[in-house]
C-alpha atoms as a PDB file:
ATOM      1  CA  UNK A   1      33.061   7.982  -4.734  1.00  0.00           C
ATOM      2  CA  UNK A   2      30.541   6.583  -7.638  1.00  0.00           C
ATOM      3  CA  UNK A   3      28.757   4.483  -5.116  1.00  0.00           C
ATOM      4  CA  UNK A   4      28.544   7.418  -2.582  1.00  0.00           C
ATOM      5  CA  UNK A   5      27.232   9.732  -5.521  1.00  0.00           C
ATOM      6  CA  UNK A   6      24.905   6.585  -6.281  1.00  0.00           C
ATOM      7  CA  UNK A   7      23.834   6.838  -2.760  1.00  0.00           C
ATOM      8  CA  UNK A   8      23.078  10.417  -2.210  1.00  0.00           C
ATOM      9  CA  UNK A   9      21.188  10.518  -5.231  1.00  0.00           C
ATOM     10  CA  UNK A  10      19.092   7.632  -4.412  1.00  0.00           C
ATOM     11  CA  UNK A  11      18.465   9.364  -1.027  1.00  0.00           C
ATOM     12  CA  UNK A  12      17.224  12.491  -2.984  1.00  0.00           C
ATOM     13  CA  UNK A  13      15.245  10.557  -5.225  1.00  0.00           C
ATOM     14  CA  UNK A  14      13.333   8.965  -2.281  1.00  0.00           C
ATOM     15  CA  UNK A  15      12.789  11.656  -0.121  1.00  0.00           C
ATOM     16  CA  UNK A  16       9.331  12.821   0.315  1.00  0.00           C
ATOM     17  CA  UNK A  17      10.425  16.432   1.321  1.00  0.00           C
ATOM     18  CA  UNK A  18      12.003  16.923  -2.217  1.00  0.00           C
ATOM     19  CA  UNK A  19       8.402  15.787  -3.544  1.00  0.00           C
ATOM     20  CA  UNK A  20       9.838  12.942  -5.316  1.00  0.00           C
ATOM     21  CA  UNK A  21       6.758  10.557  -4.133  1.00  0.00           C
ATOM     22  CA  UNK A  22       4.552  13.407  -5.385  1.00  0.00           C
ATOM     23  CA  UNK A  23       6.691  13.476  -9.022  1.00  0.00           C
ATOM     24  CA  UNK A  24       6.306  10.921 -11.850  1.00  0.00           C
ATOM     25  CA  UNK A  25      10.431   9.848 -10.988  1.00  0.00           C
ATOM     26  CA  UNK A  26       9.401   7.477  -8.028  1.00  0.00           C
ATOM     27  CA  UNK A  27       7.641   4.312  -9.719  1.00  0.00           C
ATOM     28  CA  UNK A  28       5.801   1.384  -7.408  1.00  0.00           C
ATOM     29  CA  UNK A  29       6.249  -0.973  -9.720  1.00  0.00           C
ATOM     30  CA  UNK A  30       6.968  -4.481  -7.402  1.00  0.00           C
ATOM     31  CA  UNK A  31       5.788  -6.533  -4.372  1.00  0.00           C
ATOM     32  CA  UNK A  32       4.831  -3.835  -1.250  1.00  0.00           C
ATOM     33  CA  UNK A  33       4.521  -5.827   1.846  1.00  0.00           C
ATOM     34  CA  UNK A  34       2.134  -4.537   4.668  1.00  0.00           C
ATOM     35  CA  UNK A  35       3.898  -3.452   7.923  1.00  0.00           C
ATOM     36  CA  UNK A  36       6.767  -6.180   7.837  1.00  0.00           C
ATOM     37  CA  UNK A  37      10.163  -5.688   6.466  1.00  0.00           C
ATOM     38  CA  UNK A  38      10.655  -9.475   6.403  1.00  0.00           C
ATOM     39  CA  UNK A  39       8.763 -12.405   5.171  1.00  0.00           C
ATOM     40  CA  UNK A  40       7.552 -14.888   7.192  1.00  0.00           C
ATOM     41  CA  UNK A  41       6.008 -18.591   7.114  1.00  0.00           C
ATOM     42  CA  UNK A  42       4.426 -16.370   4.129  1.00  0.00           C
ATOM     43  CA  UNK A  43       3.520 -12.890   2.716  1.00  0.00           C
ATOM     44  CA  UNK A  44       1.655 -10.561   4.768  1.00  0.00           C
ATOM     45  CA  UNK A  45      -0.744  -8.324   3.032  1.00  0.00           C
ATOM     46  CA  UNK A  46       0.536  -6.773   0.326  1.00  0.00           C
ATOM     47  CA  UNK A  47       0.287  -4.899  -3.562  1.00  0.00           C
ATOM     48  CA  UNK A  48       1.645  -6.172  -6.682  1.00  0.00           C
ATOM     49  CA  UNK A  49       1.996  -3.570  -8.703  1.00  0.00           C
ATOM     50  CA  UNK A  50       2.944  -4.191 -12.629  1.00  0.00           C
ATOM     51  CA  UNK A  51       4.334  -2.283 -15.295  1.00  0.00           C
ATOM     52  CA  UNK A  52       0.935  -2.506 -17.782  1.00  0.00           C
ATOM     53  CA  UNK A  53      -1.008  -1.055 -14.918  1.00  0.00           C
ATOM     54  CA  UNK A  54      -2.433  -4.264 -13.803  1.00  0.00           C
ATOM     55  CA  UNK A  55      -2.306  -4.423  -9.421  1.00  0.00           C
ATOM     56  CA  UNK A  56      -3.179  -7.821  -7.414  1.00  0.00           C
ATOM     57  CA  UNK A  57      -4.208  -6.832  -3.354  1.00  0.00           C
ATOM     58  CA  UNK A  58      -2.972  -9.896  -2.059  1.00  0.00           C
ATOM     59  CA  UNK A  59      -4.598 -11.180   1.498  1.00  0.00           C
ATOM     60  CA  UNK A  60      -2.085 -12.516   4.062  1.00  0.00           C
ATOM     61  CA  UNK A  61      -1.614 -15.924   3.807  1.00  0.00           C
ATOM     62  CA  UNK A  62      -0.248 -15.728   7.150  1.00  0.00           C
ATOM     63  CA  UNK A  63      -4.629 -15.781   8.097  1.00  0.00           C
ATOM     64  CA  UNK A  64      -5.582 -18.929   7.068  1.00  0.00           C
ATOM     65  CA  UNK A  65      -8.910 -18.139   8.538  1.00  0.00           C
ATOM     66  CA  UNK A  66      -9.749 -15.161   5.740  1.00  0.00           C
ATOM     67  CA  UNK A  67     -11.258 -16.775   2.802  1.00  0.00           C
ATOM     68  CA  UNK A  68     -10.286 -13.320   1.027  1.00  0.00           C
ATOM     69  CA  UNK A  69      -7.494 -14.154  -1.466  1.00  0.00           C
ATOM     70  CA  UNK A  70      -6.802 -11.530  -3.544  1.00  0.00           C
ATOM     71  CA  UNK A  71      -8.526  -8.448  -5.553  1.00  0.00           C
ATOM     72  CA  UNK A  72      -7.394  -7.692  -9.091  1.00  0.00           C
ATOM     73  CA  UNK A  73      -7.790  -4.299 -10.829  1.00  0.00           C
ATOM     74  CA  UNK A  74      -5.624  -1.532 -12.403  1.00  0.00           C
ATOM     75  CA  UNK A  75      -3.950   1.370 -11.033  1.00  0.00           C
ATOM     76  CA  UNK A  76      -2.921   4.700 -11.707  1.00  0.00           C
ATOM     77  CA  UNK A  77      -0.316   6.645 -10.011  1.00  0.00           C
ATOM     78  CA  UNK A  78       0.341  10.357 -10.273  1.00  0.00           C
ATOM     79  CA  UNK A  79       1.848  13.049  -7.964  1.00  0.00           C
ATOM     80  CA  UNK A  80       1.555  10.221  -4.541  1.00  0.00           C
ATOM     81  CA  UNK A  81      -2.223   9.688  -5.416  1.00  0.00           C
ATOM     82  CA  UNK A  82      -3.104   5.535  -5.685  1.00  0.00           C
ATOM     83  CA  UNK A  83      -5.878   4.775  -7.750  1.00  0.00           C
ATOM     84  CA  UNK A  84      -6.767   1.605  -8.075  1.00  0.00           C
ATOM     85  CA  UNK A  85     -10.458   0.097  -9.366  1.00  0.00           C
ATOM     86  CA  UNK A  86     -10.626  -3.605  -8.608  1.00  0.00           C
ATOM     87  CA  UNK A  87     -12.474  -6.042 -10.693  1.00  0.00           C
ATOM     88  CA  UNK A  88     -12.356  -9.274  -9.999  1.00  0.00           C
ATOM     89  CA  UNK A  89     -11.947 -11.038  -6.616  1.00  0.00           C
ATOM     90  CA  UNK A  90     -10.406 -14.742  -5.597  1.00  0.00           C
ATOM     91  CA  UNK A  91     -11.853 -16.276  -2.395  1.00  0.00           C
ATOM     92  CA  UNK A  92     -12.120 -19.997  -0.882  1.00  0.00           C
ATOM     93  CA  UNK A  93     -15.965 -20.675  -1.304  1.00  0.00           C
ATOM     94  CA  UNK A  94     -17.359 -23.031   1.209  1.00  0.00           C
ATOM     95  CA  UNK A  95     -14.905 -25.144   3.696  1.00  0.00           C
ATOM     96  CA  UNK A  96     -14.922 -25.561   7.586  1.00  0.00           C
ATOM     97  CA  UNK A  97     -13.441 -22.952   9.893  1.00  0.00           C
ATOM     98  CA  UNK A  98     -10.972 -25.448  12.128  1.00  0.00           C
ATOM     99  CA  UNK A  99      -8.788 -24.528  14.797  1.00  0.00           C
ATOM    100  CA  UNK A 100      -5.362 -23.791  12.816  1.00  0.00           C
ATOM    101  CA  UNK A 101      -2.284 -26.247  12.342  1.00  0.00           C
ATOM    102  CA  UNK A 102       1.003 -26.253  11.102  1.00  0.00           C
ATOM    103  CA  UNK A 103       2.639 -22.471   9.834  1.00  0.00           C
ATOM    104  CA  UNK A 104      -0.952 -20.177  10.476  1.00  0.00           C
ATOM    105  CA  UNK A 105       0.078 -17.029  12.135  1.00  0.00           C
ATOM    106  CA  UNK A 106      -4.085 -17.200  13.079  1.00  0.00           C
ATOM    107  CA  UNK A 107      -6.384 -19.103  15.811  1.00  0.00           C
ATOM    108  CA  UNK A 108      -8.723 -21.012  12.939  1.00  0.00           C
ATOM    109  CA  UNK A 109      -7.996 -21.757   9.675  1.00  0.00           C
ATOM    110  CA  UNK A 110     -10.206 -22.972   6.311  1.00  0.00           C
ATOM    111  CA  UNK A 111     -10.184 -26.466   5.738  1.00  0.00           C
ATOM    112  CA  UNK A 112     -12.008 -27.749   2.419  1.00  0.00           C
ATOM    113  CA  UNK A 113     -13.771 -25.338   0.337  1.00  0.00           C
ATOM    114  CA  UNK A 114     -13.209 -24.752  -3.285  1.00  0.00           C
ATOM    115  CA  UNK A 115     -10.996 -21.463  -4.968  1.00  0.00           C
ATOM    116  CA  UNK A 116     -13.350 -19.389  -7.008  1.00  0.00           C
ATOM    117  CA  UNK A 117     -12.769 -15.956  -8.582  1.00  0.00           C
ATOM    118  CA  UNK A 118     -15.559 -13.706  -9.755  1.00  0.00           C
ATOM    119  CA  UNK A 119     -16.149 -10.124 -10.913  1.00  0.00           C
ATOM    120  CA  UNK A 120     -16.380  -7.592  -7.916  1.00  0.00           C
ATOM    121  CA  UNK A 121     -16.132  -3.491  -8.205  1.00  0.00           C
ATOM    122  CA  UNK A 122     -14.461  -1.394  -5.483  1.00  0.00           C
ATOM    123  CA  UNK A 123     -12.328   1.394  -6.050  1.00  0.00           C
ATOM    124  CA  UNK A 124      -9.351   2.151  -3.837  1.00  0.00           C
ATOM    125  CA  UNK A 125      -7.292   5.929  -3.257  1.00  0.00           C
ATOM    126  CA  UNK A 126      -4.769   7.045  -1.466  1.00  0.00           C
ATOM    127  CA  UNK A 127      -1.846   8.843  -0.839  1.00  0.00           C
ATOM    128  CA  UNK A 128       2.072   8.036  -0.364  1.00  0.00           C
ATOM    129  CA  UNK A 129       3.142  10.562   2.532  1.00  0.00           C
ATOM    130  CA  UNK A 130       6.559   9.268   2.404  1.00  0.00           C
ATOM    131  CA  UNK A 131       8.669   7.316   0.523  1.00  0.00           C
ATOM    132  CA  UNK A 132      12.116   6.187   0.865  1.00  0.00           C
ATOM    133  CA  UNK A 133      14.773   3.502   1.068  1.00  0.00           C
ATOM    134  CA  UNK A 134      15.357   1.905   4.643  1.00  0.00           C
ATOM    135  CA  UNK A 135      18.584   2.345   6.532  1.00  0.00           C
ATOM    136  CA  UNK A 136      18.665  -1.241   8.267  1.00  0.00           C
ATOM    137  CA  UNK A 137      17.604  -2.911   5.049  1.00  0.00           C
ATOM    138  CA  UNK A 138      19.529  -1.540   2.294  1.00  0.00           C
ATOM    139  CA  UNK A 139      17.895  -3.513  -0.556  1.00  0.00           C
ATOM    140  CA  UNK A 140      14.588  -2.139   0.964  1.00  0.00           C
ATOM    141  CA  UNK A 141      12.762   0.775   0.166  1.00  0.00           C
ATOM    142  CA  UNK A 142       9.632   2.015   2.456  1.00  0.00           C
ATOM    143  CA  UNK A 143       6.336   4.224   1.947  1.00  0.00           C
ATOM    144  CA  UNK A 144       3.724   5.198   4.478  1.00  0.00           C
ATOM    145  CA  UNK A 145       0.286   4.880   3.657  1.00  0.00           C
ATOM    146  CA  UNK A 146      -2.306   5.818   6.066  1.00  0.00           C
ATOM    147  CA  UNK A 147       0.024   5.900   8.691  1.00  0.00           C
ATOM    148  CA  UNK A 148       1.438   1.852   7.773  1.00  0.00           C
ATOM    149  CA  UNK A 149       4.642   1.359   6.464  1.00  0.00           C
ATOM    150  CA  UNK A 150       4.703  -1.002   2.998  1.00  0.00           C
ATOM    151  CA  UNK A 151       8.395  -2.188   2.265  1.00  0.00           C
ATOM    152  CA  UNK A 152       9.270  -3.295  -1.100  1.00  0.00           C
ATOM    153  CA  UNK A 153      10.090  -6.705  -0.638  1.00  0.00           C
ATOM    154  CA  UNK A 154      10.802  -7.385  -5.114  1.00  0.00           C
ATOM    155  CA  UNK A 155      11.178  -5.150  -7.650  1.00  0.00           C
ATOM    156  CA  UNK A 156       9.929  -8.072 -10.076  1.00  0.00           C
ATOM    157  CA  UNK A 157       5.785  -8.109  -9.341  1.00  0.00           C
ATOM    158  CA  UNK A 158       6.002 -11.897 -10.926  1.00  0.00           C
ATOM    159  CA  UNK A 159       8.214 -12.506  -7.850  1.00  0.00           C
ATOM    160  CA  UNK A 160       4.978 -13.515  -5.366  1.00  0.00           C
END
């Protein structure tokens, strides 16, 4: 009975027609994957998203051909409204675009080329039109953004 009173009220909790993703009660904090509930030969685009306020925009490292590695800013998050101002970025500078090996889940991939980071501004918003936990994955929870699906894949950001 607990675990069914557990349940119901997790339901509630997630449900974007009781405005909980619009509400200060439904937190992001954790690893949101981009459009796969699963993880593969490795992470698809996704957020971290950290207690402080600190966010990394991870790259998938599935596209070794993307010398984009990740974007690191802060965040805000009030009433479903993302807003995140990036400033600093992580790339691979320099290398040869080869046709891929091994675990890519792309055609070419970067070979050589040296990891660099430097200061870069963008600012990011957007909106959380649903959120909730997933039926076939019960240790997964789901929000839409922009029409994609993000699935929390960790509740621990440190987990990538």
């Amino acid at each position: 009975m607990i675990r069914l009173f557990g349940a119901i009220l997790l339901c509630l909790c997630m449900n974007p027609d009781d405005s909980n993703a619009q509400d200060d009660s439904f937190t992001l904090i954790g690893i949101w994957q981009e459009d796969l509930p699963m993880i593969a030969s490795g992470w698809s685009t996704n957020y971290q998203f950290f207690e402080d306020g600190r966010v990394n925009f991870n790259h998938s490292q599935m596209d070794c051909g993307d010398s984009l590695i990740s974007e690191t800013g802060t965040y805000t998050f009030k009433k479903g409204i993302v807003k995140i101002k990036i400033n600093s970025l992580t790339f691979i500078s320099g290398g040869e675009l080869q046709k891929a090996t091994g675990s890519c889940g792309s055609e070419y991939e970067i070979v050589g080329g040296e990891i660099e980071t430097k200061g870069y501004k963008r600012k990011m918003k957007f909106k959380i039109i649903e959120a909730k936990p997933l039926e076939d994955y019960d240790y997964l929870d789901r929000i839409v953004i922009n029409e994609v699906s993000w699935f929390r894949m960790a509740h621990n950001p440190e987990d990538y």
